[in-house]
C-alpha atoms as a PDB file:
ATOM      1  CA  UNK A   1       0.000   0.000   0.000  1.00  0.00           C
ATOM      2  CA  UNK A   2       2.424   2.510   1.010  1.00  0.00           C
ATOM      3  CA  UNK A   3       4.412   1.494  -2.774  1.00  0.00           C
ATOM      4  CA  UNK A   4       0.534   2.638  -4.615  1.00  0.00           C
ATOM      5  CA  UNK A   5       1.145   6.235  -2.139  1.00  0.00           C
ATOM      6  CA  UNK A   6       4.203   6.910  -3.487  1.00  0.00           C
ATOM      7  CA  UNK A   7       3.419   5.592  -7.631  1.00  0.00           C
ATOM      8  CA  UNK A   8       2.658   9.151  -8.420  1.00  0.00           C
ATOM      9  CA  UNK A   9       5.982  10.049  -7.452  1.00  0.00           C
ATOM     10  CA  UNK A  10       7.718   7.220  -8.439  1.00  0.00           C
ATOM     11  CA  UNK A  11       6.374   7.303 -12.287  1.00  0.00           C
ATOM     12  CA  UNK A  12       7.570  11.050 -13.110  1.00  0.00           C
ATOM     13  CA  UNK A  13      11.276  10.294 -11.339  1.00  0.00           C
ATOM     14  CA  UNK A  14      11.518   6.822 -13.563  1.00  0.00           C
ATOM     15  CA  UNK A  15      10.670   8.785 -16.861  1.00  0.00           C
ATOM     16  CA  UNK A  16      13.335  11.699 -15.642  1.00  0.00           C
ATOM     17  CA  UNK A  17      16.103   9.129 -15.290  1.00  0.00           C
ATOM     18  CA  UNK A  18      15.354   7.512 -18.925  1.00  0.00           C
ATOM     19  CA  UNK A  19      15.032  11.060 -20.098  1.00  0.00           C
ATOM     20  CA  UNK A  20      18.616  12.367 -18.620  1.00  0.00           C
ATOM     21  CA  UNK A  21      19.971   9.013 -20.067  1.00  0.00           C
ATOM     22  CA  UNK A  22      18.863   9.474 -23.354  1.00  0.00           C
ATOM     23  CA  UNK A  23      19.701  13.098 -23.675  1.00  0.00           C
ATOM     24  CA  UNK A  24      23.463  12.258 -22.260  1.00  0.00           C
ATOM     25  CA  UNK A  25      24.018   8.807 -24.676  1.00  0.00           C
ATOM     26  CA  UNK A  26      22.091   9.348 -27.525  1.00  0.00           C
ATOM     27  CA  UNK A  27      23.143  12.894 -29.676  1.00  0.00           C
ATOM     28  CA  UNK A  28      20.191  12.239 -31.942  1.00  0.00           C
ATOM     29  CA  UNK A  29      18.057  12.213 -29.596  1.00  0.00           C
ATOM     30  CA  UNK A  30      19.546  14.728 -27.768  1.00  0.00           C
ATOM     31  CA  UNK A  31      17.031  17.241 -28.281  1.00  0.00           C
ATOM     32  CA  UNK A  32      13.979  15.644 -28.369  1.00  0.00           C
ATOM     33  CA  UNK A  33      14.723  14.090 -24.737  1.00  0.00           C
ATOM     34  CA  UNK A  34      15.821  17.479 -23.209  1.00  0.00           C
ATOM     35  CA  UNK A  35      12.460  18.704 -24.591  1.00  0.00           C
ATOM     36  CA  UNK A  36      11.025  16.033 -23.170  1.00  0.00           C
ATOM     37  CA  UNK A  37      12.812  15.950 -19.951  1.00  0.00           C
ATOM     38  CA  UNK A  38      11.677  19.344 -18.977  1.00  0.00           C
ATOM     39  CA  UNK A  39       8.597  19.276 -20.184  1.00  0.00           C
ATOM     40  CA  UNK A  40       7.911  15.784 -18.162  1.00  0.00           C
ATOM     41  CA  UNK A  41       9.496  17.754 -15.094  1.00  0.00           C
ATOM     42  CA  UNK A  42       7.294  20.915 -14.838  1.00  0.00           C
ATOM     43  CA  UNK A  43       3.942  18.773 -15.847  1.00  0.00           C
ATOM     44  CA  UNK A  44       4.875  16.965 -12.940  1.00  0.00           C
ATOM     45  CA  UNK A  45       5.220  19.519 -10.953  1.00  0.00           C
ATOM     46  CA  UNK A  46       1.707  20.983 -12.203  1.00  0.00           C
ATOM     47  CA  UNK A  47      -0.036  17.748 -11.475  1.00  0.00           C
ATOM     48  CA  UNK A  48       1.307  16.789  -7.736  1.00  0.00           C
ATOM     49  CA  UNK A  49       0.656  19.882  -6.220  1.00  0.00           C
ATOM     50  CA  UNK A  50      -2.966  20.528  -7.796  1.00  0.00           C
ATOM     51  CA  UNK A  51      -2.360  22.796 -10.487  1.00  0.00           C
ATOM     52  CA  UNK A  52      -0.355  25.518  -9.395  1.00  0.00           C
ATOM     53  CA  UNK A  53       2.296  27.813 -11.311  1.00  0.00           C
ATOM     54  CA  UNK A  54       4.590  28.510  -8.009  1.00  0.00           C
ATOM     55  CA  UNK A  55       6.477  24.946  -7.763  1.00  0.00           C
ATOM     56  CA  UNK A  56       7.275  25.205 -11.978  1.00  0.00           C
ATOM     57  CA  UNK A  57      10.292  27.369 -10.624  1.00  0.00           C
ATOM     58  CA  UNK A  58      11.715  24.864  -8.491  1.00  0.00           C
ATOM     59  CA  UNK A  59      11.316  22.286 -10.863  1.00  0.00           C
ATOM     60  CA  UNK A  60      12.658  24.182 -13.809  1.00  0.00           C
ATOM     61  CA  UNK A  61      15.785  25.233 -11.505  1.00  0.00           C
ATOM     62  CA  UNK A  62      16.454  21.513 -10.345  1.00  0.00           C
ATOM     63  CA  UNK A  63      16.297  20.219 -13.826  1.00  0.00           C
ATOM     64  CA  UNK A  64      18.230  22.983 -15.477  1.00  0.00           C
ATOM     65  CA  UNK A  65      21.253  22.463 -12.849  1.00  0.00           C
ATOM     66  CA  UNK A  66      20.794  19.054 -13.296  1.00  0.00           C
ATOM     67  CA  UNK A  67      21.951  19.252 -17.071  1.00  0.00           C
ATOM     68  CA  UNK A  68      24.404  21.845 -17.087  1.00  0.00           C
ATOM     69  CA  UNK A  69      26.171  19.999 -14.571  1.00  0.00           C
ATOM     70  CA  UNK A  70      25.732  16.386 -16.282  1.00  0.00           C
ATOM     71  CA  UNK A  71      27.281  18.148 -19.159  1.00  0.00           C
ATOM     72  CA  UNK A  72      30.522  19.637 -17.218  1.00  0.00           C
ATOM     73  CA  UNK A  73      30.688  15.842 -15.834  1.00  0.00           C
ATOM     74  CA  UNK A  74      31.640  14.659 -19.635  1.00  0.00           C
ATOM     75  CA  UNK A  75      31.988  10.376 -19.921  1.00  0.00           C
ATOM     76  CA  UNK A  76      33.413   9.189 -16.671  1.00  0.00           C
ATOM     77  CA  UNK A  77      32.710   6.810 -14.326  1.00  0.00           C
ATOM     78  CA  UNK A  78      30.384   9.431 -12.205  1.00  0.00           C
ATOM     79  CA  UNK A  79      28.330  10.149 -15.086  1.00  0.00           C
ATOM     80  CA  UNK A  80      25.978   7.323 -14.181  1.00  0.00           C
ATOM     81  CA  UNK A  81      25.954   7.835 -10.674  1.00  0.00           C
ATOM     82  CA  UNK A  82      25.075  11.444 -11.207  1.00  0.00           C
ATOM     83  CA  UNK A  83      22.567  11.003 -13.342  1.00  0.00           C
ATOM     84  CA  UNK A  84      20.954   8.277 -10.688  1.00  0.00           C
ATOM     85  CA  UNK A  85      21.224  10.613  -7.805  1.00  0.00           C
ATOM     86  CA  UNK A  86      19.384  13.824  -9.656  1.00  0.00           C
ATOM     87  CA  UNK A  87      16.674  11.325 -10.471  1.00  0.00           C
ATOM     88  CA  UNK A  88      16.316  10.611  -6.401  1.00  0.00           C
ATOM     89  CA  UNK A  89      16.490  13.887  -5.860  1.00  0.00           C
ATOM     90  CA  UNK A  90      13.750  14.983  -8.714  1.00  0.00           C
ATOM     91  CA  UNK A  91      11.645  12.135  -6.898  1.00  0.00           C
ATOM     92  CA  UNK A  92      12.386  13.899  -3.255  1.00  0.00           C
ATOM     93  CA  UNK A  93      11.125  17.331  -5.161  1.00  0.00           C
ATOM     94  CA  UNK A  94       8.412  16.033  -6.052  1.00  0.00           C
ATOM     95  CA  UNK A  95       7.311  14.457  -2.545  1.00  0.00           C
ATOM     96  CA  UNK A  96       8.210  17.869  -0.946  1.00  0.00           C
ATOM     97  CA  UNK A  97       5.940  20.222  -3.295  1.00  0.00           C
ATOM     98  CA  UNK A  98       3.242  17.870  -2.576  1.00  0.00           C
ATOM     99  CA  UNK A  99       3.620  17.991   0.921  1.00  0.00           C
ATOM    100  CA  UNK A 100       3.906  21.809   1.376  1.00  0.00           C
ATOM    101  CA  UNK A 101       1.275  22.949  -1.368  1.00  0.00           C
ATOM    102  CA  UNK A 102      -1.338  20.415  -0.478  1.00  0.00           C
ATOM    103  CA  UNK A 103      -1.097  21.480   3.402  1.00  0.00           C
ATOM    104  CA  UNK A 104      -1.026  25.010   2.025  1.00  0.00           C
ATOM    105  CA  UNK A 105      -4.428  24.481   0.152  1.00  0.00           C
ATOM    106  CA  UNK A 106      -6.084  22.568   3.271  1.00  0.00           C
ATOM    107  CA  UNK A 107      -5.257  25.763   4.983  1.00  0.00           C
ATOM    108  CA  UNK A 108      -6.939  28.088   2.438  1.00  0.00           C
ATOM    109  CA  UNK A 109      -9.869  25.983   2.316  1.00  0.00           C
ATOM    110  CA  UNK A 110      -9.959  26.405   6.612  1.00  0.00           C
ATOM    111  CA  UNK A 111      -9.258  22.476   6.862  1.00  0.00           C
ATOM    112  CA  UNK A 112      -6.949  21.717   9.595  1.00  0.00           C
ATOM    113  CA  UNK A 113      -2.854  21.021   8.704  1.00  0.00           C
ATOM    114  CA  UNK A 114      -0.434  19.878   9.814  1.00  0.00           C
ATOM    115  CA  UNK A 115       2.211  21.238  11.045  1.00  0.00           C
ATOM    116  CA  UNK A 116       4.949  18.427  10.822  1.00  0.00           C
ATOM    117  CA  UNK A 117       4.262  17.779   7.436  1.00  0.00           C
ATOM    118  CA  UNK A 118       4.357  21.629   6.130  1.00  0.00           C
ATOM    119  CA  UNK A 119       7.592  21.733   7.637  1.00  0.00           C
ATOM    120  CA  UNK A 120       8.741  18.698   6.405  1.00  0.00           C
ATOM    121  CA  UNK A 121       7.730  20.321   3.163  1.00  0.00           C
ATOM    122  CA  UNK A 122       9.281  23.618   3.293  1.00  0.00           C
ATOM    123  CA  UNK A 123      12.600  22.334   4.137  1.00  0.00           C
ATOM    124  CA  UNK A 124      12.612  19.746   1.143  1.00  0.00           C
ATOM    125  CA  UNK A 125      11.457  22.863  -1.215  1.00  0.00           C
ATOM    126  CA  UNK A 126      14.783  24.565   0.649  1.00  0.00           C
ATOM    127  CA  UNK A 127      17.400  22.361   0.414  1.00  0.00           C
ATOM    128  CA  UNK A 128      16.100  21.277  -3.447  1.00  0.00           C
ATOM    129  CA  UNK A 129      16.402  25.221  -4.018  1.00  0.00           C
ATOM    130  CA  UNK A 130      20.079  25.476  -2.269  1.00  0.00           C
ATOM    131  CA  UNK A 131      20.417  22.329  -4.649  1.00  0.00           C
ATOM    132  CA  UNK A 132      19.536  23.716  -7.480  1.00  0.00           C
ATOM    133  CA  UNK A 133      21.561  26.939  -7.011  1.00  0.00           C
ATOM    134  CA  UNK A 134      24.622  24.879  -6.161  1.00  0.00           C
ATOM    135  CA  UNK A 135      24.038  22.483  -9.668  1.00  0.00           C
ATOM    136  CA  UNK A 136      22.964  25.823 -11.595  1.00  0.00           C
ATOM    137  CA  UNK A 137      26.684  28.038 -10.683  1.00  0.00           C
ATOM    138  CA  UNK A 138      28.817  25.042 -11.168  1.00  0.00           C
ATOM    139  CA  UNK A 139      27.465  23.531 -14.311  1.00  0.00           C
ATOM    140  CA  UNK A 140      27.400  27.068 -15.740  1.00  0.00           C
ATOM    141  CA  UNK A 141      31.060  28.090 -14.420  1.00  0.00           C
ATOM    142  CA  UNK A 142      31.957  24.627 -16.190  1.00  0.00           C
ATOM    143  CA  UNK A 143      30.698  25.662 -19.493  1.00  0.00           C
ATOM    144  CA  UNK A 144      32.106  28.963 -18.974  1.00  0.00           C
ATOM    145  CA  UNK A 145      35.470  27.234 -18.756  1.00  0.00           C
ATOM    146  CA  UNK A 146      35.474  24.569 -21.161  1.00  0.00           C
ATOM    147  CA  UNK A 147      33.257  26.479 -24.265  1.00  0.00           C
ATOM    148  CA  UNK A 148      34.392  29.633 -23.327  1.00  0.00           C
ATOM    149  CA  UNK A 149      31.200  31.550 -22.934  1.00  0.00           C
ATOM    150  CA  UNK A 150      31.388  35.108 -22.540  1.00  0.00           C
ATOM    151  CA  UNK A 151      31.478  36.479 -19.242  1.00  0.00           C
ATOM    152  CA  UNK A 152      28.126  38.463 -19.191  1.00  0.00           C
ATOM    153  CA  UNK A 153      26.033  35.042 -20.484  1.00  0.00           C
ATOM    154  CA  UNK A 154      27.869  33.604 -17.252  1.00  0.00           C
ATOM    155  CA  UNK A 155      26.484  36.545 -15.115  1.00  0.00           C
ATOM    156  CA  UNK A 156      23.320  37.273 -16.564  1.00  0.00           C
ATOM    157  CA  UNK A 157      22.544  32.832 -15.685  1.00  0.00           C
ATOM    158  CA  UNK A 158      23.879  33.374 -11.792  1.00  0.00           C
ATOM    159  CA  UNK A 159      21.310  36.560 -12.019  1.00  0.00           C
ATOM    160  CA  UNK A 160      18.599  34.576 -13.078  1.00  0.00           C
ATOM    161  CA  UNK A 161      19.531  31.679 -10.581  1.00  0.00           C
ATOM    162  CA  UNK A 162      19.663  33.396  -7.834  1.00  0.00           C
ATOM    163  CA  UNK A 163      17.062  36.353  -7.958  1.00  0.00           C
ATOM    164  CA  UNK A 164      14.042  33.467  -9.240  1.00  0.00           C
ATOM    165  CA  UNK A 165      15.331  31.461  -6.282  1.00  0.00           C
ATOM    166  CA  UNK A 166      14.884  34.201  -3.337  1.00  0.00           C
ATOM    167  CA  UNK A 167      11.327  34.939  -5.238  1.00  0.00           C
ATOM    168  CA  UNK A 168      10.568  31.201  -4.840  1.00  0.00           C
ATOM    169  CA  UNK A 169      11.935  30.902  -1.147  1.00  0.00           C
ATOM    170  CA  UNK A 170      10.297  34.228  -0.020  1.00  0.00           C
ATOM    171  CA  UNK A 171       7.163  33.200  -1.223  1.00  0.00           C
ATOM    172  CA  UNK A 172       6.961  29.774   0.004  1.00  0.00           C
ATOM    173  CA  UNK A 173       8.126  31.746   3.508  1.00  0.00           C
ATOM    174  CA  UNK A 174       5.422  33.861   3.301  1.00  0.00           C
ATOM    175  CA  UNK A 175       2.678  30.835   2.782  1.00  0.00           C
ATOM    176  CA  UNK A 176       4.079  28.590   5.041  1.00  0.00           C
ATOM    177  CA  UNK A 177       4.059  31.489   7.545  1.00  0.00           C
ATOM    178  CA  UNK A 178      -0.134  32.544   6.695  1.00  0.00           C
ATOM    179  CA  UNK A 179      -0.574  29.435   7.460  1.00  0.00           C
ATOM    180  CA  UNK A 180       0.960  28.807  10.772  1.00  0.00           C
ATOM    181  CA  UNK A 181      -1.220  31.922  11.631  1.00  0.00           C
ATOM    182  CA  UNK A 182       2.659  33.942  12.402  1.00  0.00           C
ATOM    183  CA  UNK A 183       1.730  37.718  12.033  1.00  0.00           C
ATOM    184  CA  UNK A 184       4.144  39.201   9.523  1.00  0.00           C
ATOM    185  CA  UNK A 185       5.116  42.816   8.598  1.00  0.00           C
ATOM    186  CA  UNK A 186       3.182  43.825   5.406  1.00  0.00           C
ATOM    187  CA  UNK A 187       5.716  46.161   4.222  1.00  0.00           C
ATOM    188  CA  UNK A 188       8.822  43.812   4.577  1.00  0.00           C
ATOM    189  CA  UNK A 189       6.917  40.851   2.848  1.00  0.00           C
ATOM    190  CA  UNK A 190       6.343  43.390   0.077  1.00  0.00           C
ATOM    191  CA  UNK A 191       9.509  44.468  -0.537  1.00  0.00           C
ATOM    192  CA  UNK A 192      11.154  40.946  -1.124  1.00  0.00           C
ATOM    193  CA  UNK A 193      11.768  41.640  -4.600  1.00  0.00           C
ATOM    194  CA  UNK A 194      14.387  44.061  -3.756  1.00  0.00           C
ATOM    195  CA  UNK A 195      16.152  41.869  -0.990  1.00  0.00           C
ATOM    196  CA  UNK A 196      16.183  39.081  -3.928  1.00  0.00           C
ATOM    197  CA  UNK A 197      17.417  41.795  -6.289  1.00  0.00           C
ATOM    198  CA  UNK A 198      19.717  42.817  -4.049  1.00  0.00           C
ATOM    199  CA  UNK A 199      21.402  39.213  -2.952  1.00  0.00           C
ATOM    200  CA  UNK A 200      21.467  38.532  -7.083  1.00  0.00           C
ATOM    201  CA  UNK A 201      23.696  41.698  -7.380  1.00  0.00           C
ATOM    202  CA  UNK A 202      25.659  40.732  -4.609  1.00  0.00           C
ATOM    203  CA  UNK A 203      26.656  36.596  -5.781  1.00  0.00           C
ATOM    204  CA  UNK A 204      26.754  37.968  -9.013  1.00  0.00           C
ATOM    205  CA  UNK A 205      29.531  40.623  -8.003  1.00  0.00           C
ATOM    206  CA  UNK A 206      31.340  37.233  -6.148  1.00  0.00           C
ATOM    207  CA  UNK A 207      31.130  35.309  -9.381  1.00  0.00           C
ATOM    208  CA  UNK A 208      32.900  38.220 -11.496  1.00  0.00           C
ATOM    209  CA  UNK A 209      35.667  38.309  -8.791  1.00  0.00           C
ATOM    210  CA  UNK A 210      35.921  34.307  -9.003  1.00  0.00           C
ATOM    211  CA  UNK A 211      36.362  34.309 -12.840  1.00  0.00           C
ATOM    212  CA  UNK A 212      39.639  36.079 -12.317  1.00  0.00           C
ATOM    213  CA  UNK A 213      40.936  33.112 -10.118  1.00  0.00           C
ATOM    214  CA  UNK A 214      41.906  29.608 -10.901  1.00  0.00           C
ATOM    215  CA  UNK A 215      39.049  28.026  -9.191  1.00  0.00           C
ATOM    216  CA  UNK A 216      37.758  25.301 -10.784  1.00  0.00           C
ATOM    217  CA  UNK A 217      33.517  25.120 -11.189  1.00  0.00           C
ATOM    218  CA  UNK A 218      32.539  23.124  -8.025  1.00  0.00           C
ATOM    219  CA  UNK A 219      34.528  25.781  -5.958  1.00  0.00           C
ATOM    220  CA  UNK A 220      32.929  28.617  -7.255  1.00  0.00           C
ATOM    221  CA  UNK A 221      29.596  26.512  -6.600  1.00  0.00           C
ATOM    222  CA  UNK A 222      30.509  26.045  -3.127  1.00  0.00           C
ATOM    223  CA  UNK A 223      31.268  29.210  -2.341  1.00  0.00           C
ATOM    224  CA  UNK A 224      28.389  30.940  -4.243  1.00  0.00           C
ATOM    225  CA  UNK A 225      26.382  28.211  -2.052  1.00  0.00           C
ATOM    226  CA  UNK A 226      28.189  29.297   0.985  1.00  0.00           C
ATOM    227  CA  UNK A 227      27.507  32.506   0.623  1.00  0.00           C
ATOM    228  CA  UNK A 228      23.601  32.229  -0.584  1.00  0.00           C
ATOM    229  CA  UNK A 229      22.377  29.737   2.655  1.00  0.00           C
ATOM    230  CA  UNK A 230      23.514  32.201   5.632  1.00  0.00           C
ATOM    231  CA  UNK A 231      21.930  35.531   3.497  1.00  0.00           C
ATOM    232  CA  UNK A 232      18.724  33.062   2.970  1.00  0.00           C
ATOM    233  CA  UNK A 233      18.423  32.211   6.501  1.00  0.00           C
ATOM    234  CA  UNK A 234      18.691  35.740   7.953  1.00  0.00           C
ATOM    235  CA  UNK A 235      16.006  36.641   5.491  1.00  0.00           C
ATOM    236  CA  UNK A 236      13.846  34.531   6.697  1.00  0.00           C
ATOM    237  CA  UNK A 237      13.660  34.950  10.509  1.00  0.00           C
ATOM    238  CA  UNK A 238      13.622  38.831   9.196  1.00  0.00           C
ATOM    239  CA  UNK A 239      10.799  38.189   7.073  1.00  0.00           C
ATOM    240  CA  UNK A 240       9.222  36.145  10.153  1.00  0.00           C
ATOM    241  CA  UNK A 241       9.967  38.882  12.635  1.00  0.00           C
ATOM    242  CA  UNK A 242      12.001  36.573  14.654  1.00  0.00           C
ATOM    243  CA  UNK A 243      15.124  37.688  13.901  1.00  0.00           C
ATOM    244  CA  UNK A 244      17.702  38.040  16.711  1.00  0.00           C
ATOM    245  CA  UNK A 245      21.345  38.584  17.441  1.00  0.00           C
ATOM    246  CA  UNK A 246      21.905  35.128  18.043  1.00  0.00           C
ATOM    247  CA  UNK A 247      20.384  33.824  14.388  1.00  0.00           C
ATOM    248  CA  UNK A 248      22.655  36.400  12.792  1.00  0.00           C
ATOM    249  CA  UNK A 249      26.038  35.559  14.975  1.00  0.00           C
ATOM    250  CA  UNK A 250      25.364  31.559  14.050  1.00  0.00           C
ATOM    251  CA  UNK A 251      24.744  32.203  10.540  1.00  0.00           C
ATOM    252  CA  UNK A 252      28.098  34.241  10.286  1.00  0.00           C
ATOM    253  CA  UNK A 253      29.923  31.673  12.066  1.00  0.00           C
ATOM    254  CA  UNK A 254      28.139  28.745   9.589  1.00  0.00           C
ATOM    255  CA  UNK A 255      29.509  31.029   6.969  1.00  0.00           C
ATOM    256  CA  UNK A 256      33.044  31.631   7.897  1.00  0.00           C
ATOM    257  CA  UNK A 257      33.210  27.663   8.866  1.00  0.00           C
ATOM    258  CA  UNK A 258      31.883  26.824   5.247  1.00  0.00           C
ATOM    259  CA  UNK A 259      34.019  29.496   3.438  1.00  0.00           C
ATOM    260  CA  UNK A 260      37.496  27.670   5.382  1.00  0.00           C
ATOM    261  CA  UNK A 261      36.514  24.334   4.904  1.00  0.00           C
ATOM    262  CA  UNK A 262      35.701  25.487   0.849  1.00  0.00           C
ATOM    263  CA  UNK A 263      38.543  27.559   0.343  1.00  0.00           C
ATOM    264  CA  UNK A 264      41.157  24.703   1.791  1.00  0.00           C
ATOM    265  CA  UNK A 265      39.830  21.798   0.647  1.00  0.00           C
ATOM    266  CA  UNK A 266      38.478  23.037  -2.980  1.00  0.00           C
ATOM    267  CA  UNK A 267      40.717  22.759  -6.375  1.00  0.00           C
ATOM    268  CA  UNK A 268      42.396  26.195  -7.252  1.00  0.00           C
ATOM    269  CA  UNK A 269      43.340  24.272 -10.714  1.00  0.00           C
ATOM    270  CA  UNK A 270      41.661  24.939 -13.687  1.00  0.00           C
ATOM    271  CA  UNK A 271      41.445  21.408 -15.009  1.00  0.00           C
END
């Protein structure tokens, strides 16, 4: 029984995996499956959580990353481990959407919800976004290196990244925080445009300073990554109103920790 619960999840991840698999093995069918891939990802997104345009950013994040990086992977012995651990992680996506819209919705229709379940919810729709953002600035950096993109196309793709990604996260905030019943300052929850505007500018100045160093693409992920998660986390106790000293000094310890560990142990050879 609990296999039949989890069909509609299971289903969408399978065709994902056969989809990635085609696109990376098969160039003449290259194009057709990446069609196919992300169209099978943001129908599924449409259909778990009822029908709602939100989640299609998510899901169009996590499967872009997804094949940026499987490109910058190239025909190694990781390729097919890669490609088997998106697919998990598409099928985790999926499970988390469901589980925050749908207690979302009971809430708007004044059903009771619960509480362990939206927050299981949230934080899969979190960490798929940190994810995503991670996949997204190293598969792109990648490219950047090997193809030699121009710099601004390199840019303008971090932009994108991150600014849709605060949107997403702020919004989810916002709903998951309406319906816990948490009073939250109008004005600040209508501004977060600008604080997502304003984080884009900020990675996207970090990235331009990166692409002068020899750092390879999963350190400039990693730090972009480090960098994004403490910002996010402020904002959101900010956003919440329950911001305090304490949230801020952890965050900026979590931070400088992350940074260490990512500037000593990452490559600083462009391979």
């Amino acid at each position: 029984m609990k296999l039949l619960k989890y069909i509609k999840f299971i289903l969408p991840a399978l065709i994902f995996y056969i989809m990635m698999e085609f696109f990376f093995r098969s160039f003449g069918l290259s194009k057709s499956s990446l069609i196919t891939l992300f169209l099978i990802s943001i129908l599924s997104a449409f259909w778990i959580t009822k029908y709602r345009f939100l989640p299609i950013i998510l899901i169009l994040l996590f499967t872009t990353g997804s094949v940026l990086t499987l490109i910058t992977i190239g025909r190694n012995s990781f390729q097919q481990l890669y490609i088997e651990l998106v697919s998990i992680t598409f099928f985790f996506s999926l499970i988390g959407l469901h589980r925050f819209f749908i207690q979302q919705e009971n809430w708007m229709k004044r059903e009771n919800i619960k509480s362990k379940i939206l927050d299981s919810g949230f934080n899969l729709n979190q960490s798929i976004i940190l994810i995503s953002i991670f996949l997204i600035s190293s598969g792109t950096y990648g490219l950047y290196i090997d193809l030699d993109l121009p710099l601004w196309l390199l840019i303008i793709i971090i932009f994108v990244t991150i600014f849709s990604s605060t949107i997403y996260l702020t919004r989810i905030n916002f709903l998951k925080s309406k319906a816990e019943e948490i009073h939250l300052d109008t004005v600040k929850n209508k501004t977060f445009n600008f604080y997502s505007f304003l984080l884009s500018l900020i990675i996207v100045e970090l990235t331009w300073a990166l692409s002068f160093s020899p750092a390879n693409h999963l350190t400039v992920g990693a730090l972009i990554l480090s960098m994004y998660y403490p910002y996010w986390n402020i904002l959101k106790y900010y956003l919440r109103n329950k911001l305090t000293k304490k949230i801020v000094a952890s965050n900026i310890l979590f931070f400088l920790l992350f940074l260490s560990i990512t500037i000593i142990s990452g490559q600083w050879t462009i391979s």
